[in-house]
C-alpha atoms as a PDB file:
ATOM      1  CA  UNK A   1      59.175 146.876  97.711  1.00  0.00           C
ATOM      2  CA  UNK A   2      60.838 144.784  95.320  1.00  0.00           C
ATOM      3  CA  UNK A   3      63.834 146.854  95.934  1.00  0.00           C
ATOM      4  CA  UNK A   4      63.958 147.078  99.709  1.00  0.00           C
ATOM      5  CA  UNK A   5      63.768 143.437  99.509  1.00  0.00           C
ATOM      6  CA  UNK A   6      67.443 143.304  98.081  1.00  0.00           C
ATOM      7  CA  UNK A   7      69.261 145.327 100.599  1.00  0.00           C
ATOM      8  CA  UNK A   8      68.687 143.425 103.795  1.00  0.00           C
ATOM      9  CA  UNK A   9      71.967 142.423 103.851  1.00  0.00           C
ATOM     10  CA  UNK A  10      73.720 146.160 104.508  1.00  0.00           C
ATOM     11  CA  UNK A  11      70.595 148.860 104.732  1.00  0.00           C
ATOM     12  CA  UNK A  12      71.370 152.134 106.083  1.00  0.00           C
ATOM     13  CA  UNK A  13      69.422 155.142 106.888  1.00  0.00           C
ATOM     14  CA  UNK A  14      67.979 155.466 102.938  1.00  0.00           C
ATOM     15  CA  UNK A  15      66.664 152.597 103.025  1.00  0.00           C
ATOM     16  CA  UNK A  16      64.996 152.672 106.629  1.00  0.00           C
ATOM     17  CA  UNK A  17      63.483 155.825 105.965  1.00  0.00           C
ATOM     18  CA  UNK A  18      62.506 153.946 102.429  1.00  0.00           C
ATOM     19  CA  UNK A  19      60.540 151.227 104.235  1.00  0.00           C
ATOM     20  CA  UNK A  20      59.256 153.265 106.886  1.00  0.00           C
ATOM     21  CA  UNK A  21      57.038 155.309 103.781  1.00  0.00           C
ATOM     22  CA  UNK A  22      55.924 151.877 102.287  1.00  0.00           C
ATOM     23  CA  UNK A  23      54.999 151.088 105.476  1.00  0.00           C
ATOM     24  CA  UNK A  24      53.297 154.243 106.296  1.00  0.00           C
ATOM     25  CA  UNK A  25      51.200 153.701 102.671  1.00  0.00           C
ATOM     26  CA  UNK A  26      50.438 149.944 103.018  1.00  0.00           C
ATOM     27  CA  UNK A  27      48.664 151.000 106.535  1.00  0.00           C
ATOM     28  CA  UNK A  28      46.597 153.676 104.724  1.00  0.00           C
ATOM     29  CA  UNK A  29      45.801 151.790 101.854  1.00  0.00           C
ATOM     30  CA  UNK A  30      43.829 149.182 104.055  1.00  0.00           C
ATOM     31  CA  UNK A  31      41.509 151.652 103.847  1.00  0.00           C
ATOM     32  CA  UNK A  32      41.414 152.265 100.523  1.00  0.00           C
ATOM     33  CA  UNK A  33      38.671 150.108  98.449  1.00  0.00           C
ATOM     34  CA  UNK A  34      39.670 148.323  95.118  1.00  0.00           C
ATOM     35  CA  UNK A  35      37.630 149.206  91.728  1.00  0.00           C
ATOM     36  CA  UNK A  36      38.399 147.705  88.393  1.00  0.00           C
ATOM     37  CA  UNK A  37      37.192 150.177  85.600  1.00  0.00           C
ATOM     38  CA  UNK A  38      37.758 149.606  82.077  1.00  0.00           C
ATOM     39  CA  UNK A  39      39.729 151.627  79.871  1.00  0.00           C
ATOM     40  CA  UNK A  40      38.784 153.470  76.535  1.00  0.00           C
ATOM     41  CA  UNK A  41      40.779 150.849  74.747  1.00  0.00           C
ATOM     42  CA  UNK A  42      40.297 147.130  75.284  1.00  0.00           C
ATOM     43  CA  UNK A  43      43.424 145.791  74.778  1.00  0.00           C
ATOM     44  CA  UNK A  44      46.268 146.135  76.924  1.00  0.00           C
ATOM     45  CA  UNK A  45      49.114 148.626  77.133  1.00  0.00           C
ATOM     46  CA  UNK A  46      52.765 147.636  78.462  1.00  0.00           C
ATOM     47  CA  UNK A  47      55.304 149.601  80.062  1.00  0.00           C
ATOM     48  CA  UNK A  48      59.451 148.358  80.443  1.00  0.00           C
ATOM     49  CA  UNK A  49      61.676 150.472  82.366  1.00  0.00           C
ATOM     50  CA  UNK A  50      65.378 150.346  84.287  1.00  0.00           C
ATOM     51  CA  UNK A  51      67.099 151.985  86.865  1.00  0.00           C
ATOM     52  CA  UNK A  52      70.980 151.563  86.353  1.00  0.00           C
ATOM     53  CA  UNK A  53      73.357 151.092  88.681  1.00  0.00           C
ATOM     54  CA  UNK A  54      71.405 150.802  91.783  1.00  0.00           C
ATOM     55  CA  UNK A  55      72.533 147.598  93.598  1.00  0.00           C
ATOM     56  CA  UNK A  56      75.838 147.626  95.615  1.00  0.00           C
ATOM     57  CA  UNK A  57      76.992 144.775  93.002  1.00  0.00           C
ATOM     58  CA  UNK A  58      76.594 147.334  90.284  1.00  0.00           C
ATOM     59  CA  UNK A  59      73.477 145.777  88.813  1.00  0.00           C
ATOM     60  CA  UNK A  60      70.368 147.683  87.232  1.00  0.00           C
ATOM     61  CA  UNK A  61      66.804 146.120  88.426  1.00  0.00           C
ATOM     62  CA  UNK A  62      64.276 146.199  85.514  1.00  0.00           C
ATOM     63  CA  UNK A  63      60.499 146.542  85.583  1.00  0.00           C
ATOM     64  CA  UNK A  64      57.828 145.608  83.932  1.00  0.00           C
ATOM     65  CA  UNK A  65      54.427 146.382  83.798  1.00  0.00           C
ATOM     66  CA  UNK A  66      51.079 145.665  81.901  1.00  0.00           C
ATOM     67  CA  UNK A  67      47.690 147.971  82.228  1.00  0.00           C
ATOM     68  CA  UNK A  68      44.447 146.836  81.831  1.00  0.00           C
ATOM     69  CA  UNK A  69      41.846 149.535  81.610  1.00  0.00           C
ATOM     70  CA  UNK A  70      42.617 151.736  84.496  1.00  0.00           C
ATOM     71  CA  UNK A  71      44.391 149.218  86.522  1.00  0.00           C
ATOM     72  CA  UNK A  72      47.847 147.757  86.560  1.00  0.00           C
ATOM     73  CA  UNK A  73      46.847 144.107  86.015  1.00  0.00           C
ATOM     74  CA  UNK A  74      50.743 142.492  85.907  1.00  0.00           C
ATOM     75  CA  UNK A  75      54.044 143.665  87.062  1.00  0.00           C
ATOM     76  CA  UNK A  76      57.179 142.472  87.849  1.00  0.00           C
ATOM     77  CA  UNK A  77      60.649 143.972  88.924  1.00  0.00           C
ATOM     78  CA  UNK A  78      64.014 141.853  88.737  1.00  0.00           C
ATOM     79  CA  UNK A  79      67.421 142.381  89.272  1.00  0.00           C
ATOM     80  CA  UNK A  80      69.515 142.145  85.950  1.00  0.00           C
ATOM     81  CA  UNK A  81      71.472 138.961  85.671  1.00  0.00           C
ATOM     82  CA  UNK A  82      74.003 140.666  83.501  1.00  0.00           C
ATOM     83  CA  UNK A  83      76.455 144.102  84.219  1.00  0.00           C
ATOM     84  CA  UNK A  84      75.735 147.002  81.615  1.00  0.00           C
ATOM     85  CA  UNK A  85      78.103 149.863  80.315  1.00  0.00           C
ATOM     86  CA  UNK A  86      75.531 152.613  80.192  1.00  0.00           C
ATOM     87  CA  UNK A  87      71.637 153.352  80.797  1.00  0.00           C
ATOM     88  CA  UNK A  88      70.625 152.949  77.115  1.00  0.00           C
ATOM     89  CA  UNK A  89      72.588 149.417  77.576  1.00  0.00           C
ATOM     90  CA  UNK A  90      70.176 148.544  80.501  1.00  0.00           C
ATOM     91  CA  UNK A  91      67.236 149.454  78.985  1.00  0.00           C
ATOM     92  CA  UNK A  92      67.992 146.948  75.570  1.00  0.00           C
ATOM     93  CA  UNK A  93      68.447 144.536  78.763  1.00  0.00           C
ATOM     94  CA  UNK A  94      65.514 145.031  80.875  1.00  0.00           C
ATOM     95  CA  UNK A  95      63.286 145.146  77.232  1.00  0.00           C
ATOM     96  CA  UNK A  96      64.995 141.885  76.119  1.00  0.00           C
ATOM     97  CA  UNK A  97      64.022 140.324  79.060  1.00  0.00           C
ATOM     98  CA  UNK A  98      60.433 141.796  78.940  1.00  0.00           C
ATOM     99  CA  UNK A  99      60.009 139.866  75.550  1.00  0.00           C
ATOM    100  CA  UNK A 100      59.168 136.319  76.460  1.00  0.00           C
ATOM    101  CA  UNK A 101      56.809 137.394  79.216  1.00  0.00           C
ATOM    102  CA  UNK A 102      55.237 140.131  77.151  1.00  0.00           C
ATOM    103  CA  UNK A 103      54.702 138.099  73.662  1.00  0.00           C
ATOM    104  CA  UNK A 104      53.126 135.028  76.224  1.00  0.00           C
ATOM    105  CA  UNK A 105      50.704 137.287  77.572  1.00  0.00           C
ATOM    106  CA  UNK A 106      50.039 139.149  74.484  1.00  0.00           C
ATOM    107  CA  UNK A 107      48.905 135.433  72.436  1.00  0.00           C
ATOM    108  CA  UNK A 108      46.932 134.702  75.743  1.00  0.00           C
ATOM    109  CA  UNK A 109      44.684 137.917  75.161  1.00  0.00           C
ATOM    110  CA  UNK A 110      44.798 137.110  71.625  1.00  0.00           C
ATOM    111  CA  UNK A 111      42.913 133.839  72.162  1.00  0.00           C
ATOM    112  CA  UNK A 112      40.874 135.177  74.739  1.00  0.00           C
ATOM    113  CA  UNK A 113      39.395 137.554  72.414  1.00  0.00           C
ATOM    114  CA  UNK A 114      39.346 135.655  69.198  1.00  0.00           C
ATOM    115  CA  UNK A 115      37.679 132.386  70.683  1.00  0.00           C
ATOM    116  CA  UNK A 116      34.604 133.223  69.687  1.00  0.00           C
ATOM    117  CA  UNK A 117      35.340 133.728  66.243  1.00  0.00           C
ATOM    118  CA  UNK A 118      33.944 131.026  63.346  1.00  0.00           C
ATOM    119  CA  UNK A 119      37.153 131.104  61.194  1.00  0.00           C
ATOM    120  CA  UNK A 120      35.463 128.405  58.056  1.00  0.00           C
ATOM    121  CA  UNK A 121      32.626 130.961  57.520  1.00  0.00           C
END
């Protein structure tokens, strides 16, 4: 979605027949009923990715995405501010960028889980 959202200046046919399938899945998911299981492991597991190249501009658009349990509890997907050389390049991007957000979230769990602990006994 994140995607579509940045060519509604010029779409063409791709990305008409694009919307019309996240359109056709957001009407059948209505139906579907949201459950929250946890995982085998309690903390959580983070996933960075990129897909070069794919703006007219020449841009990549990075994602990033945190799971909780069985459930996809964060994500986000940007546009890189910056122009790359190769797909490796754009990945070192899209994981720099992930950083900030990634070591935040990572100390907030931290202190979730450790407030409970009596650190002078």
């Amino acid at each position: 979605m994140a995607f579509l959202c940045t060519n509604v200046h010029a779409p063409d046919v791709y990305d008409y027949k694009k919307l019309a399938r996240v359109i056709q899945y957001l009407s059948g998911a209505m139906r579907l009923e949201l459950t929250i299981e946890p995982g085998k492991e309690n903390s959580p597991n983070w996933w960075v990715d990129t897909s070069y190249t794919v703006h007219p501009d020449m841009r990549s658009q990075s994602g990033m995405i945190m799971i909780l349990g069985r459930e996809a509890a964060y994500t986000v997907y940007t546009k890189q501010k910056i122009y790359t050389k190769s797909s490796t390049e754009a990945e070192l991007v899209a994981i720099n960028d992930s950083m900030a957000q990634l070591l935040c979230m990572r100390n907030f769990w931290l202190c979730r889980c450790f407030k409970d602990w009596s650190w002078g006994k």
